[in-house]
Protein backbone atom coordinates (compact mmCIF):
# COMPACT_ATOMS: atom_id res chain seq x y z
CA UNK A 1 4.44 -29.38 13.29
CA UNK A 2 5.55 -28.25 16.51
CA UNK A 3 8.72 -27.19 15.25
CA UNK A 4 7.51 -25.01 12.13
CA UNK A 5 4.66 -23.92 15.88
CA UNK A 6 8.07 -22.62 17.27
CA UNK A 7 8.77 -20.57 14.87
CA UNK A 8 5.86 -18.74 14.41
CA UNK A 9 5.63 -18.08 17.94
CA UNK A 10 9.11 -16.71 17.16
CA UNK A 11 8.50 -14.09 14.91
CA UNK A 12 5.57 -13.45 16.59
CA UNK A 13 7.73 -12.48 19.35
CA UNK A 14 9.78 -10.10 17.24
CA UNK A 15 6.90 -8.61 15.31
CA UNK A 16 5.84 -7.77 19.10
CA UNK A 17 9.06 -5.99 19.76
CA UNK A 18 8.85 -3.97 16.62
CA UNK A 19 5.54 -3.01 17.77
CA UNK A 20 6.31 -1.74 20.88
CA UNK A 21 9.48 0.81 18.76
CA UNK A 22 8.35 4.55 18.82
CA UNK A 23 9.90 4.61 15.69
CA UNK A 24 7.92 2.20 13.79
CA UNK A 25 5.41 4.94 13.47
CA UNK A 26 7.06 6.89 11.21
CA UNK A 27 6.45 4.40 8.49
CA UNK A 28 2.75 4.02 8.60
CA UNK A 29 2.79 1.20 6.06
CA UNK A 30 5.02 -1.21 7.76
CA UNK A 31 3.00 -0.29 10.97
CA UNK A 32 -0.09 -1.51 9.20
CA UNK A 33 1.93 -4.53 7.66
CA UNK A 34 3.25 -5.90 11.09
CA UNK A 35 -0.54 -5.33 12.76
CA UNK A 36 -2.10 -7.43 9.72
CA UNK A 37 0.78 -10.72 10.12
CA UNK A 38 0.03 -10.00 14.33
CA UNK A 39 -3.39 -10.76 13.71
CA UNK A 40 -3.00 -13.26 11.40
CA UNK A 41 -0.46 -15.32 13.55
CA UNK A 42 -2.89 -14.70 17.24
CA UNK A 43 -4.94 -17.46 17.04
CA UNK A 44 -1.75 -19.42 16.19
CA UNK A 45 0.23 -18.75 18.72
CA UNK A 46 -2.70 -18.74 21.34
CA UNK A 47 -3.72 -22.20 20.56
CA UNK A 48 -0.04 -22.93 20.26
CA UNK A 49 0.94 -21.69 23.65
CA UNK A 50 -2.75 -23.48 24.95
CA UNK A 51 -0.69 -26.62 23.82
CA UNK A 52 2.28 -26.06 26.08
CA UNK A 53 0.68 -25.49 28.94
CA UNK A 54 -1.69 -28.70 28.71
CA UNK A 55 1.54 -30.64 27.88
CA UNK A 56 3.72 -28.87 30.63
CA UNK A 57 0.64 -30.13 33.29
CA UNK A 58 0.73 -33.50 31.63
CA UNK A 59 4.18 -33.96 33.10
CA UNK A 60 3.69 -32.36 36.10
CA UNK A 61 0.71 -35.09 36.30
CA UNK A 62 3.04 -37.52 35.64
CA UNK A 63 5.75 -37.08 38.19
CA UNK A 64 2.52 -36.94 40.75
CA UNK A 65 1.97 -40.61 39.90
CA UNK A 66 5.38 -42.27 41.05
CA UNK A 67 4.03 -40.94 44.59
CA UNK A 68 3.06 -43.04 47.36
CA UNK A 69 0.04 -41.32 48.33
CA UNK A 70 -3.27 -42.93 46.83
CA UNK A 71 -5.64 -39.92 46.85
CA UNK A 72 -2.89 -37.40 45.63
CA UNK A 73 -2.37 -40.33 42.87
CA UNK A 74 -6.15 -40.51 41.89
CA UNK A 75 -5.88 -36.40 40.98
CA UNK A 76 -2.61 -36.77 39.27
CA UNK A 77 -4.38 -39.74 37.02
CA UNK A 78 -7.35 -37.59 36.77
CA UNK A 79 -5.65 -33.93 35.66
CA UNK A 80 -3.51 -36.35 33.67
CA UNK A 81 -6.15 -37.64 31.41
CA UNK A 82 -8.08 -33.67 30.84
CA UNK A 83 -4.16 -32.72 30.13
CA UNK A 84 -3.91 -35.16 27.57
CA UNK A 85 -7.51 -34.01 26.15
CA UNK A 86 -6.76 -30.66 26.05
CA UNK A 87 -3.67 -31.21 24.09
CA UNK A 88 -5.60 -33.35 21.50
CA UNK A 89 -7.80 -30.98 21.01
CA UNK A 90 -5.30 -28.38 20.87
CA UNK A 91 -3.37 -30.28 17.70
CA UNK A 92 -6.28 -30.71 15.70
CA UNK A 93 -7.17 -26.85 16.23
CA UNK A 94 -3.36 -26.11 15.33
CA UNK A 95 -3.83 -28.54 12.35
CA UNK A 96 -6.57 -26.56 11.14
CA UNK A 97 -5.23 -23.26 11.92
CA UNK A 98 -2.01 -24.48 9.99
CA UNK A 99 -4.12 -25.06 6.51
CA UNK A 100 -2.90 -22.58 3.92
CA UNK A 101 -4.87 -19.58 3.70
CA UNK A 102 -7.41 -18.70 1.27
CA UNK A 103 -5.68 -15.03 0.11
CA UNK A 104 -9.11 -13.96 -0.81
CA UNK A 105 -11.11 -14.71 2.44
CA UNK A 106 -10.81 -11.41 3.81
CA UNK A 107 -11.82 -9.69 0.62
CA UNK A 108 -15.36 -7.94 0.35
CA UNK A 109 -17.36 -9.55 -2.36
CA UNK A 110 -19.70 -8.57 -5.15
CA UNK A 111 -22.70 -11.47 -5.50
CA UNK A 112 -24.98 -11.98 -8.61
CA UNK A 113 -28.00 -13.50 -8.67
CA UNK A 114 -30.27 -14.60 -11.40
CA UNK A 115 -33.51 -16.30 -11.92
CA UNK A 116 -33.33 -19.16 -13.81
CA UNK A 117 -35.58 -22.02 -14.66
CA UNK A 118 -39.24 -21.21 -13.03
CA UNK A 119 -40.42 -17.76 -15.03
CA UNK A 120 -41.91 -15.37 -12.65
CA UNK A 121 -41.79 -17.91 -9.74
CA UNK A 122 -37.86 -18.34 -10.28
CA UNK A 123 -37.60 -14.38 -10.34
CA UNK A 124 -39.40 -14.13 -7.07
CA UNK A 125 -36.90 -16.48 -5.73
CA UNK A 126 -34.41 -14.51 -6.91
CA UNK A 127 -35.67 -11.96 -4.56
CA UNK A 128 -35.85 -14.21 -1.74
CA UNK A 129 -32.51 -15.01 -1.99
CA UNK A 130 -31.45 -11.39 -2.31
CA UNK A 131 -33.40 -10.62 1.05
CA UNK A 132 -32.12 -13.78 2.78
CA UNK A 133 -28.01 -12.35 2.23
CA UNK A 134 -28.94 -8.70 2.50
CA UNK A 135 -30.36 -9.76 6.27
CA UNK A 136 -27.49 -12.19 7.20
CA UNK A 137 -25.08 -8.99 6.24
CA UNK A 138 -27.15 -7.33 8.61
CA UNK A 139 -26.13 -9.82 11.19
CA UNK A 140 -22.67 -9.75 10.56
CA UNK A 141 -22.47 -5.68 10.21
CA UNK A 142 -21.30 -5.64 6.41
CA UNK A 143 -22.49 -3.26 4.39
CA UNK A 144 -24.03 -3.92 0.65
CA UNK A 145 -24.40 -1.79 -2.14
CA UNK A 146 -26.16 -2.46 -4.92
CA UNK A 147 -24.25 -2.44 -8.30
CA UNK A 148 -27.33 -3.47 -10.84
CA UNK A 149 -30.81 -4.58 -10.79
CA UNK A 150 -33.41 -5.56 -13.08
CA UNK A 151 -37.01 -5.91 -11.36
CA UNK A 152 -40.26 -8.01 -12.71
CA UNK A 153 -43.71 -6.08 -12.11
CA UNK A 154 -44.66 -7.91 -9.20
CA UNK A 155 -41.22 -7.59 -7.40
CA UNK A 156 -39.70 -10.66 -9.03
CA UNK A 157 -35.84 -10.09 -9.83
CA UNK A 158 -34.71 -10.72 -13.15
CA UNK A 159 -31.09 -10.17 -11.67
CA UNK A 160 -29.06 -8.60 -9.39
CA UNK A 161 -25.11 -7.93 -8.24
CA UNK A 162 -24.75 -6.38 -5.36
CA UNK A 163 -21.10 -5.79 -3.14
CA UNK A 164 -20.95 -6.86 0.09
CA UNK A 165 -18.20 -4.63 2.45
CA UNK A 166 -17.27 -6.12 5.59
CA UNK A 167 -14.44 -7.94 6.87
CA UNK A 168 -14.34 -12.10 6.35
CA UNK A 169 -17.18 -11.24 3.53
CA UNK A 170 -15.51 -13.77 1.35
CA UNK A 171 -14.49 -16.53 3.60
CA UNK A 172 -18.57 -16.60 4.56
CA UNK A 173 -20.05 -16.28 1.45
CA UNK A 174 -18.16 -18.18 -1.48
CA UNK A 175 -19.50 -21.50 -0.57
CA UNK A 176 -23.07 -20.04 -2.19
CA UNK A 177 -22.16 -19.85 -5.72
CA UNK A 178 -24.21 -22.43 -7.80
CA UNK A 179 -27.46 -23.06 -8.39
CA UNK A 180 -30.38 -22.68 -5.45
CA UNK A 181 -33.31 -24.62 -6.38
CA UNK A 182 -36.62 -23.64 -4.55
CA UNK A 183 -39.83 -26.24 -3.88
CA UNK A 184 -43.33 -24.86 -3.32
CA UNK A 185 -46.33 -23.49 -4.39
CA UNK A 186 -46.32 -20.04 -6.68
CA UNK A 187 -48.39 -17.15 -5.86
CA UNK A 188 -48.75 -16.85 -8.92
CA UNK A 189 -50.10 -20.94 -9.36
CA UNK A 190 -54.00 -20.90 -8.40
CA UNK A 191 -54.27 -24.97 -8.64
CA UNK A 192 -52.03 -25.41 -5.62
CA UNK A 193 -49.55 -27.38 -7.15
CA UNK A 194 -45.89 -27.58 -6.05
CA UNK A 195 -43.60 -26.22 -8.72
CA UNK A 196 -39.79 -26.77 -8.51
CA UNK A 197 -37.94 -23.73 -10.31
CA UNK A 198 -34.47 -22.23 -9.49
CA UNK A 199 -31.84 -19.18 -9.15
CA UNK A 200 -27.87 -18.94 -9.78
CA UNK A 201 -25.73 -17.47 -7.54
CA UNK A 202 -22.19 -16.40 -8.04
CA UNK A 203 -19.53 -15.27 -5.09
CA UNK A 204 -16.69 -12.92 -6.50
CA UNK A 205 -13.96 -11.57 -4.40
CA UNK A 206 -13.53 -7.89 -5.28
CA UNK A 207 -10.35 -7.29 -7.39
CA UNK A 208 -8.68 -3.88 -6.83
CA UNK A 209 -7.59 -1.88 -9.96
CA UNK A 210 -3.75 -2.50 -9.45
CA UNK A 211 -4.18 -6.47 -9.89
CA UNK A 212 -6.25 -6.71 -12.87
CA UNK A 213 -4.86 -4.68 -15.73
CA UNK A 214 -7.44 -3.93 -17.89
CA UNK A 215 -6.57 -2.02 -21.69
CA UNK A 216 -9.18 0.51 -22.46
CA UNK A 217 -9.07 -0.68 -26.32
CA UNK A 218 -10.31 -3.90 -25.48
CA UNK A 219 -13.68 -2.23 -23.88
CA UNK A 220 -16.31 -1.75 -26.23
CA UNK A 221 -18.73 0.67 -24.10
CA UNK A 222 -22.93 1.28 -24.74
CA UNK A 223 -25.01 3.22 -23.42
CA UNK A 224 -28.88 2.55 -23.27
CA UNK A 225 -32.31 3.34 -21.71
CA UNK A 226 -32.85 2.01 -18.62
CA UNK A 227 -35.45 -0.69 -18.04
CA UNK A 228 -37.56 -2.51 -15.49
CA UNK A 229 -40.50 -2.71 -13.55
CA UNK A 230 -40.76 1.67 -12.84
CA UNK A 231 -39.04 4.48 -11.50
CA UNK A 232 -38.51 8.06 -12.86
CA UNK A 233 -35.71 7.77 -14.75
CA UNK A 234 -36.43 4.49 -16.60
CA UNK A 235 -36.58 4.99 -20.42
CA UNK A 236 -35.76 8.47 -19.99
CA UNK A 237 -31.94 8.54 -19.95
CA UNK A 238 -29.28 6.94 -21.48
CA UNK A 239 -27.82 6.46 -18.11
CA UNK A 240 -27.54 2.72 -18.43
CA UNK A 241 -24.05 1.54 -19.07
CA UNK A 242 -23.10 -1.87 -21.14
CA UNK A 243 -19.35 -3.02 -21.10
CA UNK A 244 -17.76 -5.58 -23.26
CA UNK A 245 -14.88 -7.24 -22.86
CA UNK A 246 -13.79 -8.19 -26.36
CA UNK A 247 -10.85 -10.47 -25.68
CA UNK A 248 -13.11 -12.49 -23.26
CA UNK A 249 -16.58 -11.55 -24.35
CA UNK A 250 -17.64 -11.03 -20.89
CA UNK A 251 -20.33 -8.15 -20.17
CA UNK A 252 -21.33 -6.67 -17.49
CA UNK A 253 -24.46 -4.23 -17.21
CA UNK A 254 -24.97 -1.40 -14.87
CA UNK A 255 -28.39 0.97 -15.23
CA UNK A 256 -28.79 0.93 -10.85
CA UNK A 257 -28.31 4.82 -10.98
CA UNK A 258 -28.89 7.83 -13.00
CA UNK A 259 -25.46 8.80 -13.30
CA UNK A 260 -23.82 7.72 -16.44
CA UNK A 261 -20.77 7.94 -14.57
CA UNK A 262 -21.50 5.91 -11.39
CA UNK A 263 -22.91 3.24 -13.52
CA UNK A 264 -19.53 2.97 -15.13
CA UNK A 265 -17.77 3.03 -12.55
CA UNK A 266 -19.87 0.09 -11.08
CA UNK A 267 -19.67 -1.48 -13.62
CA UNK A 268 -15.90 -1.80 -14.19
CA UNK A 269 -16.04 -2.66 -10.48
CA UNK A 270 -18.11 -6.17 -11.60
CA UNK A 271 -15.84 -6.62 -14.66
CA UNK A 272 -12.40 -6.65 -12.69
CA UNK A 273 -13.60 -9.23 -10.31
CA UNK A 274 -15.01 -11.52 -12.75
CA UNK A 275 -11.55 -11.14 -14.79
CA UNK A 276 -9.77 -11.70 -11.81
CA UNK A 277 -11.85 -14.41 -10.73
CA UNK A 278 -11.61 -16.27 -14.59
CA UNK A 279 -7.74 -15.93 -13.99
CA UNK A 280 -8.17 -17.44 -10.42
CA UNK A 281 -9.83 -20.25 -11.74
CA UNK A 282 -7.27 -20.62 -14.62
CA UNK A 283 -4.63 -21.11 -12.46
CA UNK A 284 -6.70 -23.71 -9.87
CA UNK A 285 -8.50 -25.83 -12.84
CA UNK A 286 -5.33 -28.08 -12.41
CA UNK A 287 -5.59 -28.33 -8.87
CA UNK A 288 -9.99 -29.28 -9.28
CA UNK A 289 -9.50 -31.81 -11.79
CA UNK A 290 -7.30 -33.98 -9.41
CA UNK A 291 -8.91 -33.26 -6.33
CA UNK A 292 -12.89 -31.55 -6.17
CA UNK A 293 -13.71 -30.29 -2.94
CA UNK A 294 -16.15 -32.07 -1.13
CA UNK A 295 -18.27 -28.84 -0.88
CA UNK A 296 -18.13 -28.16 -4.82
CA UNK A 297 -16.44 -26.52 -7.22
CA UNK A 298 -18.19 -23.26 -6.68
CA UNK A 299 -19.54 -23.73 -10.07
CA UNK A 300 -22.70 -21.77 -10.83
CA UNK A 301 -24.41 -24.78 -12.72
CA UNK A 302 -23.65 -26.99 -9.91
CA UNK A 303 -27.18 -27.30 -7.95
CA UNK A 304 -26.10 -27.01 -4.44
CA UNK A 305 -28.80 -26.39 -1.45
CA UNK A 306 -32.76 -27.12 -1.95
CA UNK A 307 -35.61 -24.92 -0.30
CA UNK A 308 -38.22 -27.05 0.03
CA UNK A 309 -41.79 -25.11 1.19
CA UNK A 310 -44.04 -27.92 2.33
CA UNK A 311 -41.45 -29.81 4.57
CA UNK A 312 -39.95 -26.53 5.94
CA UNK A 313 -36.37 -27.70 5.03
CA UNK A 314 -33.31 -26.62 3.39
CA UNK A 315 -31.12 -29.18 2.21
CA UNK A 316 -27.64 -28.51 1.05
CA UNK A 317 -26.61 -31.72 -1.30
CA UNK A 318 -22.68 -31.15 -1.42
CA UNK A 319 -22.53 -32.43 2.69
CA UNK A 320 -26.12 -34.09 3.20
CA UNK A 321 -27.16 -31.48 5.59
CA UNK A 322 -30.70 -30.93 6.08
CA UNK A 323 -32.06 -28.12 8.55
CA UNK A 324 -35.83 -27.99 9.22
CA UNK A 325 -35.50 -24.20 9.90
CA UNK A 326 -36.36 -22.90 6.32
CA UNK A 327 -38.19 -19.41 7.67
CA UNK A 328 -35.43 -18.52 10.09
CA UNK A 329 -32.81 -19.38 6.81
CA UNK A 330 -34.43 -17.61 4.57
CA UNK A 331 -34.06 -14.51 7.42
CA UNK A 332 -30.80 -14.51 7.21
CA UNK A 333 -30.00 -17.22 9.90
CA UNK A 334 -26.81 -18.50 7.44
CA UNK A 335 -24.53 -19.20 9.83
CA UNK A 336 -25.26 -23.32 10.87
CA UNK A 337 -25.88 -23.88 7.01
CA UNK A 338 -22.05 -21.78 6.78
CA UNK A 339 -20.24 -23.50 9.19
CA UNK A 340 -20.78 -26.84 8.46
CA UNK A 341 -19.53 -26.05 4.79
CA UNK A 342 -16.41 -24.12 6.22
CA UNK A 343 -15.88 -27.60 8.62
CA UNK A 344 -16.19 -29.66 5.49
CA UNK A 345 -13.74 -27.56 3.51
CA UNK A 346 -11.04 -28.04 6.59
CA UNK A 347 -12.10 -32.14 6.80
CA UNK A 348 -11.32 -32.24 2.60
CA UNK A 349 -8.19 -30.41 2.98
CA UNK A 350 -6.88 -32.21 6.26
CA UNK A 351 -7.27 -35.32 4.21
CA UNK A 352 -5.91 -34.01 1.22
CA UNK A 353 -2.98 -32.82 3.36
CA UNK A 354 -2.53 -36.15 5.24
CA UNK A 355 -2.42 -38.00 1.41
């Protein structure tokens, strides 16, 4: 490890020097290039040179301790042992930092959610959910737009795909796909009785045009009347757009604005990810069926976290983690639920690694 450490910190030298050339600027897309791999490879090299220090006062510690005097021997012993600390923890950041990149992680994602089992109540769930990753993009300073939208009459949603813009979007969010189960009592339930009901979510990394190639004769394109709960132009315009994908028989739907146009646009923006995504999967299935990851498949049929009302609690079944925090959650407070799926993720794949 410390050898293939070396020569990162190599290049990272020499992507430094070309840096640093006036006449690297000339070529605005190798500039870009080289500042992408630099900030790729900092954290590397940082925790990498953190390593060599803590190992350089190790042995400094060490010639301190053939010494004759006591006290100056107690310090050596001491610094000796927070050296050799500091370089453990050092190697199992490198060891992490070392794990192959997901290429998608810094993409910008579209989600999709959609009530499922539960009627009205799972619609209004729906909703909830929508609100609880619109906020936590808030947090983070992303930016989402919604692509489509379909609306029950008392603010339920049918469905909804929305793209999220921001840096890392990816990396935060694909751990959500599957299915989000929710625990308490409807508004719409005048008895008081707990019902159980549920909403799919699915994470896509946004494909650009240039790496899915889509041929226009395989589209079959409608047009249709907008529905849902109101608005001006519902059932007034054929604005709504309806793509099929007849080699797949995926379809997307896009009726969010009035524009014909937009709406197509949008909506070839949902059917390249999901192509790309089907072809992502294609070429991991052999990879899942040896080895699932201990924080799922990303499946959306696989049930992954419960909300549960009464008890205040979200429970995410893929790790066993239960928070009792189920307000703040469902404002957007993602990030402790996140992180202990990302840490998960690394703990699978150091194993898998180590095998």
């Amino acid at each position: 490890m410390l050898e293939k450490l070396a020569g990162i910190e190599e290049r990272f030298c020499a992507i430094e020097a070309r840096l640093s050339s006036p006449d690297l600027y000339h070529d605005p897309a190798e500039a870009a290039k080289l500042l992408k791999e630099q900030k790729e490879l900092t954290p590397v090299v940082d925790a990498y040179r953190a390593y060599r220090r803590a190992e350089q006062a190790a042995e400094d510690s060490r010639d301190l301790l053939s010494g004759d005097d006591p006290d100056l021997r107690e310090l050596a012993e001491e610094e000796l042992r927070e050296a050799q600390a500091e370089m453990q923890r050092r190697e199992e950041e490198l060891k992490i930092l070392l794990l192959p990149r997901d290429p998608n992680d810094e993409r910008n994602v579209i989600v999709e959610i959609r009530g499922g089992v539960g009627g009205e109540e799972a619609a209004l769930f729906a909703a909830d959910l929508y609100r609880m990753y619109s906020m936590y993009a808030e947090r983070k300073g992303w930016r989402i737009e919604v692509l489509n939208l379909n609306e029950t009459e008392i603010g339920g949603i049918k469905e909804i795909s929305f793209l999220v813009n921001g840096n890392g979007a990816y990396s935060r969010l694909k751990f959500e796909s599957g299915v989000h189960r929710v625990q308490r009592v409807p508004e719409t339930e005048s008895g008081g009785r707990i019902h159980t009901s549920a909403a799919s979510v699915a994470v896509l990394p946004e494909a650009d045009e240039v790496e899915v190639e889509i041929n226009p004769n395989d589209l079959q394109i409608d047009t249709y009347r907008s529905s849902g709960a109101g608005g001006q132009h519902v059932n007034k315009t054929e604005s709504a757009i309806r793509i099929t994908h007849l080699p797949t028989g995926i379809v997307v739907e896009c009726q969010d604005e009035r524009s014909q146009y937009k709406n197509r646009d949008r909506a070839m923006k949902v059917l390249r990810s999901k192509l790309y995504e089907a072809k992502r999967e294609e070429q991991t299935s052999k990879i899942a069926a040896e080895r699932r990851s201990q924080v799922g498949s990303g499946d959306r049929s696989e049930r992954i976290r419960t909300y549960n009302f009464p008890q205040g609690r979200v429970s995410d079944h893929r790790i066993g983690l239960t928070l009792h925090k189920i307000d703040a959650i469902l404002a957007g407070d993602l990030d402790e639920l996140i992180d202990a799926l990302v840490t998960a993720d690394q703990a699978e794949r150091l194993k898998a690694d180590a095998e």
